[in-house]
PDB file of N, CA and C in Angstrom:
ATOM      1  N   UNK A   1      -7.398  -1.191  21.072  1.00  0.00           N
ATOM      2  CA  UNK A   1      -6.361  -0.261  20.657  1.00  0.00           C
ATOM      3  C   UNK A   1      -6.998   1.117  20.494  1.00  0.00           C
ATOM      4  N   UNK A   2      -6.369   1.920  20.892  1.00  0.00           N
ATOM      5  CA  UNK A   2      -7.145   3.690  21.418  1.00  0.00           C
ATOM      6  C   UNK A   2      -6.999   3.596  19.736  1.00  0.00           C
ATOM      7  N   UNK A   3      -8.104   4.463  19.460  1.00  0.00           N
ATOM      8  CA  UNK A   3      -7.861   5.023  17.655  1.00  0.00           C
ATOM      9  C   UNK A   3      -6.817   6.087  17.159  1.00  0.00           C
ATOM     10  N   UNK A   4      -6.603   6.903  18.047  1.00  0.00           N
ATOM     11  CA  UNK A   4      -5.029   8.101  17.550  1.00  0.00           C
ATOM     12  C   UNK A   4      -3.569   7.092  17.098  1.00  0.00           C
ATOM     13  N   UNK A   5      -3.959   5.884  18.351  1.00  0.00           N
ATOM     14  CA  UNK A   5      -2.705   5.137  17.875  1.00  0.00           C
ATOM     15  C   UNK A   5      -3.070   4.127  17.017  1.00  0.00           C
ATOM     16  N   UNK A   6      -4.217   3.827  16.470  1.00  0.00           N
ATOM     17  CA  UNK A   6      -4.498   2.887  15.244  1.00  0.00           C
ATOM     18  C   UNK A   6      -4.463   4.073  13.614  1.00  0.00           C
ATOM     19  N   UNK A   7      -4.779   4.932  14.013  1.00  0.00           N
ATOM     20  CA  UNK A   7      -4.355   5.923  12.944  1.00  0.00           C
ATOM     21  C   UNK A   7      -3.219   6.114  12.822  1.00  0.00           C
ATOM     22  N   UNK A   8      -1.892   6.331  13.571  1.00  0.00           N
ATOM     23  CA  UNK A   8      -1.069   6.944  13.770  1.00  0.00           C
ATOM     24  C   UNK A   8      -0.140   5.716  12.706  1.00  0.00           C
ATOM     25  N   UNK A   9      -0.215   4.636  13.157  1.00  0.00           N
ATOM     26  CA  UNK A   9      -0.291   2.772  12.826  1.00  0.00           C
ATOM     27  C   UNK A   9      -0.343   2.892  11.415  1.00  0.00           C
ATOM     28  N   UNK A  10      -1.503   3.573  10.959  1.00  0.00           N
ATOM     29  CA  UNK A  10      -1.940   3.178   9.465  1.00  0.00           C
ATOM     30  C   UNK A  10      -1.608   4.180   8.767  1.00  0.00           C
ATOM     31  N   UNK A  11      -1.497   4.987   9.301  1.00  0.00           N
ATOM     32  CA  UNK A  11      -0.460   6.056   8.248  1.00  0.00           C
ATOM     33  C   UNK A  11       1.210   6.076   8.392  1.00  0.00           C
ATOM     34  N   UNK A  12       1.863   5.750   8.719  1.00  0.00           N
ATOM     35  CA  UNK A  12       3.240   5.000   8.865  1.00  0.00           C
ATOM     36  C   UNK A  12       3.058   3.741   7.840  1.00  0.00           C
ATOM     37  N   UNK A  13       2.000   2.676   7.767  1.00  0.00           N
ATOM     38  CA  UNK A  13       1.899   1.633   7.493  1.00  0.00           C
ATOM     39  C   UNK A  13       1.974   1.794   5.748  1.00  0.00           C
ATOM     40  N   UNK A  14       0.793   3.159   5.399  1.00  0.00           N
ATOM     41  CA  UNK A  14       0.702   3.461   4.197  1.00  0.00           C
ATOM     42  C   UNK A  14       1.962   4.287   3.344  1.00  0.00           C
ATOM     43  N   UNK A  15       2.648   5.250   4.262  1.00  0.00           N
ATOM     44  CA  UNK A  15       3.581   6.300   4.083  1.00  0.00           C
ATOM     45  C   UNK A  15       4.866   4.701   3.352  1.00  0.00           C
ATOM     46  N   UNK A  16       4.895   3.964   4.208  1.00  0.00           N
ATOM     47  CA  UNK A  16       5.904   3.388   4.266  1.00  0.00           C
ATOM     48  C   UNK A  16       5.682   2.166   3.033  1.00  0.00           C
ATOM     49  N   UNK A  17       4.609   1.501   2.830  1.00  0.00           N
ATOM     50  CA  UNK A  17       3.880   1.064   1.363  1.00  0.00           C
ATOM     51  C   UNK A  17       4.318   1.542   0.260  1.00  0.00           C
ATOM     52  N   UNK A  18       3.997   3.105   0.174  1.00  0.00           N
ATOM     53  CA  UNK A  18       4.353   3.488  -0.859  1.00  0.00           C
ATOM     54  C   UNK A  18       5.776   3.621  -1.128  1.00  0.00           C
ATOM     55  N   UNK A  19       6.519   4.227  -0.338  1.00  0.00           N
ATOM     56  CA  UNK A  19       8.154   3.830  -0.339  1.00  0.00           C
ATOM     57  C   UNK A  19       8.311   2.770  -0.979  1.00  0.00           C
ATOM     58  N   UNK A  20       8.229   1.844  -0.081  1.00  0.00           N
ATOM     59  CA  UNK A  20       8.680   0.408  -0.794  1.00  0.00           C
ATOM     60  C   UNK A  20       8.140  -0.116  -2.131  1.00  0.00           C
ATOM     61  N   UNK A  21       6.826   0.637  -2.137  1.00  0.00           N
ATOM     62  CA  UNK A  21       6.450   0.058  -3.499  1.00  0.00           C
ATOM     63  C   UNK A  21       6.950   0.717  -4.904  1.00  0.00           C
ATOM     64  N   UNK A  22       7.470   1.559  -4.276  1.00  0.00           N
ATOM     65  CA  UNK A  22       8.101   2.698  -5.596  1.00  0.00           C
ATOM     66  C   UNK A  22       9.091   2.687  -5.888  1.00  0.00           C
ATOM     67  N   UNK A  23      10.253   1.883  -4.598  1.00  0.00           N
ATOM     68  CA  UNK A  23      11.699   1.649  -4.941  1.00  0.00           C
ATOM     69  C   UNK A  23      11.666  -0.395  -5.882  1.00  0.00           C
ATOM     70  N   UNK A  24      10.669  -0.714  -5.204  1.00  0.00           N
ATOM     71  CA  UNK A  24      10.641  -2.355  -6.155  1.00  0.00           C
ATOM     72  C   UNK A  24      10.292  -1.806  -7.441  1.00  0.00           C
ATOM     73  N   UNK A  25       9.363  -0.998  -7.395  1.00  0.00           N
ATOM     74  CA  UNK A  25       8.883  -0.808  -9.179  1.00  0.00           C
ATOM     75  C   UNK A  25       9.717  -0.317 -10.291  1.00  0.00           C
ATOM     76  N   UNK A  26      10.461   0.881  -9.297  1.00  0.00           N
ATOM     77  CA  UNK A  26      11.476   1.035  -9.527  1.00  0.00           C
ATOM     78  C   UNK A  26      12.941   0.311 -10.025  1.00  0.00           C
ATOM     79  N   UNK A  27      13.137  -0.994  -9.234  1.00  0.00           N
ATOM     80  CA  UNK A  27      14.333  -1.544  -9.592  1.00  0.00           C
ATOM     81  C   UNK A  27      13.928  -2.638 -10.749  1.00  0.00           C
ATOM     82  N   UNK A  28      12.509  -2.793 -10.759  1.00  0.00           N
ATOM     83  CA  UNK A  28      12.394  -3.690 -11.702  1.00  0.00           C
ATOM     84  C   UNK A  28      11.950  -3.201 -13.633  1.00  0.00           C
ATOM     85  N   UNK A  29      11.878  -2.410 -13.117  1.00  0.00           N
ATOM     86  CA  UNK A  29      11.650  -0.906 -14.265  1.00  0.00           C
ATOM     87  C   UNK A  29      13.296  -0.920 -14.778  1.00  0.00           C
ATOM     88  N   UNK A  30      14.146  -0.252 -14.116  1.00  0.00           N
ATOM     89  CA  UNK A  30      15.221  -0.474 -14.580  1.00  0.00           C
ATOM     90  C   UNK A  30      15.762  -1.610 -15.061  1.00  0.00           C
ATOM     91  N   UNK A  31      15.389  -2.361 -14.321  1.00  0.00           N
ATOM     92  CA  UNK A  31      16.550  -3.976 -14.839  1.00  0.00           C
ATOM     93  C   UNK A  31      15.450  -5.031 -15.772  1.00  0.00           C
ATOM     94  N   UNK A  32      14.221  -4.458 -15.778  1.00  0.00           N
ATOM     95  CA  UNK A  32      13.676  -5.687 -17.043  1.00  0.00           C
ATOM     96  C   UNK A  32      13.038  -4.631 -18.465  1.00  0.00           C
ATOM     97  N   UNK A  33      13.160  -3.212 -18.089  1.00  0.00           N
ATOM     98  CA  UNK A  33      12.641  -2.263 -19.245  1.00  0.00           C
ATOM     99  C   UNK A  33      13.577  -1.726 -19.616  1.00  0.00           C
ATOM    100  N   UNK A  34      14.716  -1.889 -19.236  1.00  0.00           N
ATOM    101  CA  UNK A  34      15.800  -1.134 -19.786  1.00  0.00           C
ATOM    102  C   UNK A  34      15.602  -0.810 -21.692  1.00  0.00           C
ATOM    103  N   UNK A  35      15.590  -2.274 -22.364  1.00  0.00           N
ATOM    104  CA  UNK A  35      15.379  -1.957 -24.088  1.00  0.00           C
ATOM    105  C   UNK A  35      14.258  -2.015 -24.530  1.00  0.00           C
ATOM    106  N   UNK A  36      13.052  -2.010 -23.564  1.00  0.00           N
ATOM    107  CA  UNK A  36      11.857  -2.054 -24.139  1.00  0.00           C
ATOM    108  C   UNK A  36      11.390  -0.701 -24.684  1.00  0.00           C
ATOM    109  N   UNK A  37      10.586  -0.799 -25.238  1.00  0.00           N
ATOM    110  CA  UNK A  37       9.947   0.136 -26.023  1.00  0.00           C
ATOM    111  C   UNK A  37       9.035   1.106 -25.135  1.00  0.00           C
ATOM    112  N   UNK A  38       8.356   2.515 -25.713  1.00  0.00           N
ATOM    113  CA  UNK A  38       8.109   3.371 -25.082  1.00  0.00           C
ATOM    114  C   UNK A  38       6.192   2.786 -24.017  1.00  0.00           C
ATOM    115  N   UNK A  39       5.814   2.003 -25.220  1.00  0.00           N
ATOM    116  CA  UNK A  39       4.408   1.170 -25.017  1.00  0.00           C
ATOM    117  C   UNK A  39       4.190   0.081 -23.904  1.00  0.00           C
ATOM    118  N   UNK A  40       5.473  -0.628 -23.686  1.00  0.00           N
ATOM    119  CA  UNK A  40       5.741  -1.654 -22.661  1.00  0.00           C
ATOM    120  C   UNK A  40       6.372  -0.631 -21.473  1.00  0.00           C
ATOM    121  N   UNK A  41       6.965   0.338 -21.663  1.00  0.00           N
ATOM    122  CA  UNK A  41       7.062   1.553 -20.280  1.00  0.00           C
ATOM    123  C   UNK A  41       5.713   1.832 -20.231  1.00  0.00           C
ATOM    124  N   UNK A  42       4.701   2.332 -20.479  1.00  0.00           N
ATOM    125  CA  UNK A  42       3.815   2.677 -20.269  1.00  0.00           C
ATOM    126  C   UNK A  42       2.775   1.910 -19.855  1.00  0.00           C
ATOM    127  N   UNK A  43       2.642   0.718 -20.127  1.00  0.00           N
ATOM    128  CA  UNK A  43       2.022  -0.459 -19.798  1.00  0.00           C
ATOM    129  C   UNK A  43       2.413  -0.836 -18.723  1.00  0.00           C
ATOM    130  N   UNK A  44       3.433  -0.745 -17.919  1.00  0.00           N
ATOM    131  CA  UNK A  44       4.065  -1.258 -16.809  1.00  0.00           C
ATOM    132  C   UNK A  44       3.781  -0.533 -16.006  1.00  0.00           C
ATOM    133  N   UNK A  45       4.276   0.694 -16.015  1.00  0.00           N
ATOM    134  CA  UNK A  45       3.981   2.230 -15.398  1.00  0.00           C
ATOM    135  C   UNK A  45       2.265   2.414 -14.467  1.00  0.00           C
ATOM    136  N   UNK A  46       1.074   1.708 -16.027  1.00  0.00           N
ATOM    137  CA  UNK A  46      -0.082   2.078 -16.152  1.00  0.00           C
ATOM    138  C   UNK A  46      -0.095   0.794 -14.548  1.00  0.00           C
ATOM    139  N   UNK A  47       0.163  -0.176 -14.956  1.00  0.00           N
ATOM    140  CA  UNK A  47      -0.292  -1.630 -14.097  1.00  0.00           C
ATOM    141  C   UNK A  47      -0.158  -1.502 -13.112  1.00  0.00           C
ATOM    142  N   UNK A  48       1.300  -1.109 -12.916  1.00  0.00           N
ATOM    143  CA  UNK A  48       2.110  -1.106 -11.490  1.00  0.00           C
ATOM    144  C   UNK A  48       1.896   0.249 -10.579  1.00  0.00           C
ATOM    145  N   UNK A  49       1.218   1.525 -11.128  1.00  0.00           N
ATOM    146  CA  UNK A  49       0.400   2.536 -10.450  1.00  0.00           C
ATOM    147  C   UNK A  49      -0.721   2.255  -9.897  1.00  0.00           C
ATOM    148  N   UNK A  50      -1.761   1.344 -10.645  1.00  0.00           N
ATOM    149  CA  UNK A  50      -2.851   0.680 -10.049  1.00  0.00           C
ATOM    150  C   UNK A  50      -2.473  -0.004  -9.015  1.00  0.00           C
ATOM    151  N   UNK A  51      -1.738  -1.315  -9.106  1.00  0.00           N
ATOM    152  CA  UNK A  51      -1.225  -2.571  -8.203  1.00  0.00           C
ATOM    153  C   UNK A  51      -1.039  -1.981  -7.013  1.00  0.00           C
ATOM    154  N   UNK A  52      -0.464  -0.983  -6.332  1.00  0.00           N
ATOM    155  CA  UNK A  52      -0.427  -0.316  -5.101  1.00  0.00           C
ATOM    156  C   UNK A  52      -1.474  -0.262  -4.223  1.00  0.00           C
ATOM    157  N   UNK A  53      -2.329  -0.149  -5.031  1.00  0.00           N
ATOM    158  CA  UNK A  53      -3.972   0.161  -4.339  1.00  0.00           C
ATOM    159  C   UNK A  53      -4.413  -1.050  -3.654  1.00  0.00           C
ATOM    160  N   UNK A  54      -4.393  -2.016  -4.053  1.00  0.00           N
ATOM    161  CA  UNK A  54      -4.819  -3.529  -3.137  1.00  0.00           C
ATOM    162  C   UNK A  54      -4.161  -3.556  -1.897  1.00  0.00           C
ATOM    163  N   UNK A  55      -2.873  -3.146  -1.193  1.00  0.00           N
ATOM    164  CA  UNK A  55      -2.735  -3.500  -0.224  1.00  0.00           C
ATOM    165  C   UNK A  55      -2.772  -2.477   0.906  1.00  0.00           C
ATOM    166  N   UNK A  56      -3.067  -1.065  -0.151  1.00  0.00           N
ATOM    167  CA  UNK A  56      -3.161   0.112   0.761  1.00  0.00           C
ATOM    168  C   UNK A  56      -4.882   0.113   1.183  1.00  0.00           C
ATOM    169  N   UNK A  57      -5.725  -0.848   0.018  1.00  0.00           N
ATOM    170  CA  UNK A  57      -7.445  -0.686   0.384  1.00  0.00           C
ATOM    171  C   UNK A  57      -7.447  -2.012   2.352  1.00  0.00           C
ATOM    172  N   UNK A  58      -6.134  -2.828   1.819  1.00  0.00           N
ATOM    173  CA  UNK A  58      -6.006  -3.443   3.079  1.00  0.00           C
ATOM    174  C   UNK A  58      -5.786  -2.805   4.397  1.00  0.00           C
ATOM    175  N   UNK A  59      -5.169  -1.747   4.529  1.00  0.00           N
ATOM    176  CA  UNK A  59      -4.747  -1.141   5.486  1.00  0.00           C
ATOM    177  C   UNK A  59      -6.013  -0.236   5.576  1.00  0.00           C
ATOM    178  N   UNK A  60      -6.551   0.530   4.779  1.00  0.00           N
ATOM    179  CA  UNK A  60      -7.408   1.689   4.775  1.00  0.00           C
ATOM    180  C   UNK A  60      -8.865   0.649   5.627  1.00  0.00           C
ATOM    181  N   UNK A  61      -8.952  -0.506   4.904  1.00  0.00           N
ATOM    182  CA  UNK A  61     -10.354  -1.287   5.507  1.00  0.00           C
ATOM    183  C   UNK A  61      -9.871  -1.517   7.418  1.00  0.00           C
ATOM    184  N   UNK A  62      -8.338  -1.860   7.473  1.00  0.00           N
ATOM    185  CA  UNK A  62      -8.149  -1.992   9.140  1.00  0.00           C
ATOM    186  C   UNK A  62      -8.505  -0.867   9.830  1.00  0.00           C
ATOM    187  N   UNK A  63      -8.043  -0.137   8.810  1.00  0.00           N
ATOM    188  CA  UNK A  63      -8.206   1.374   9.743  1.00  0.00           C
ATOM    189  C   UNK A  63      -9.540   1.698  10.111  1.00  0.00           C
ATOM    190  N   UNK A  64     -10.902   1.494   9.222  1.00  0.00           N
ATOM    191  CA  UNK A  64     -11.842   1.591   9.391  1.00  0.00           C
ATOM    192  C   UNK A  64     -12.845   1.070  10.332  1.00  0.00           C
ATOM    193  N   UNK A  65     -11.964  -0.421  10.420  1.00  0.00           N
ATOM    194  CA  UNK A  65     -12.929  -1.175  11.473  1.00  0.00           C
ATOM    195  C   UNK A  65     -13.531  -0.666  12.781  1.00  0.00           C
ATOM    196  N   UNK A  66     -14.439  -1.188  13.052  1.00  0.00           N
ATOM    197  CA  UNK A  66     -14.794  -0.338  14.769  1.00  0.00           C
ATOM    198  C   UNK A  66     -14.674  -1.382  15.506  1.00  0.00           C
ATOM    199  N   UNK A  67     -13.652  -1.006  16.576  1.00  0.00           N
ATOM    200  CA  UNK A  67     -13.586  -1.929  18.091  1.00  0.00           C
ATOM    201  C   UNK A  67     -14.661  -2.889  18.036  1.00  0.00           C
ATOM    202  N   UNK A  68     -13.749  -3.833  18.849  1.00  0.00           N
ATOM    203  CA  UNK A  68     -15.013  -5.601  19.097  1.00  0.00           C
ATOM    204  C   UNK A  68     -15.276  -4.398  20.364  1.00  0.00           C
ATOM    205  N   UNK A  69     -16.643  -4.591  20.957  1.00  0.00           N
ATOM    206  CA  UNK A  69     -16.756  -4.065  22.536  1.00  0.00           C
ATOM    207  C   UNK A  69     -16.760  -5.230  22.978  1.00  0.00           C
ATOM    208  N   UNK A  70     -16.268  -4.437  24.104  1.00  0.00           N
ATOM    209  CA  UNK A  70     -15.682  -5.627  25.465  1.00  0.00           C
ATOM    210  C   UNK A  70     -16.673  -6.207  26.287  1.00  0.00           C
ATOM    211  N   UNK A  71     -16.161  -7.678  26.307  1.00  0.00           N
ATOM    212  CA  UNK A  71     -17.525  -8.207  27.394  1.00  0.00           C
ATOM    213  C   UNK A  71     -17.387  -7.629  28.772  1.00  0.00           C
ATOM    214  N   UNK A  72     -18.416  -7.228  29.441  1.00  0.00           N
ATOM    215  CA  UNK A  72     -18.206  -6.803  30.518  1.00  0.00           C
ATOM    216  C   UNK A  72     -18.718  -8.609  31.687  1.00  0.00           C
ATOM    217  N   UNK A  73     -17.509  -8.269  32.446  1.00  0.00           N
ATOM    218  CA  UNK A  73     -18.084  -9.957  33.506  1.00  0.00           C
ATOM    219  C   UNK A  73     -18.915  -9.178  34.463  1.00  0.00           C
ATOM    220  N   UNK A  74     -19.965 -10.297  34.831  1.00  0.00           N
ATOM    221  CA  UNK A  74     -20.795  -9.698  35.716  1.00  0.00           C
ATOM    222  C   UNK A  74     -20.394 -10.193  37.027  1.00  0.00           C
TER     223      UNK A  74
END
């Protein structure tokens, strides 16, 4: 895979991560913190800002990899 289009790949991949991860955190923020207290918002907030990072270090490590080289047949 040429690298402009494995970059191109992993930033769509990440752009689009964070979206989604901000509208789930989001809906679950609303519908299970609604009467909680200001300490359990913040605790959630704190967790679920970190938690993002594991699957974006997944994408960031693909991105990094370097090409298998190709066997050449003799």
């Amino acid at each position: 895979m040429p690298i402009r289009l494995k970059k191109l790949i992993g930033a769509v991949l990440l752009v689009l991560l964070v979206i989604l991860y901000a509208l789930v955190a989001t809906i679950i923020a609303v519908g299970q913190l609604a009467e909680s207290g200001p300490l359990v918002h913040l605790a959630f907030f704190l967790f679920s800002g970190i938690l993002w990072i594991l699957p974006a270090m997944g994408i960031i490590k693909w991105l990094i990899l370097e090409p298998r080289p190709r066997k050449i047949k003799p």
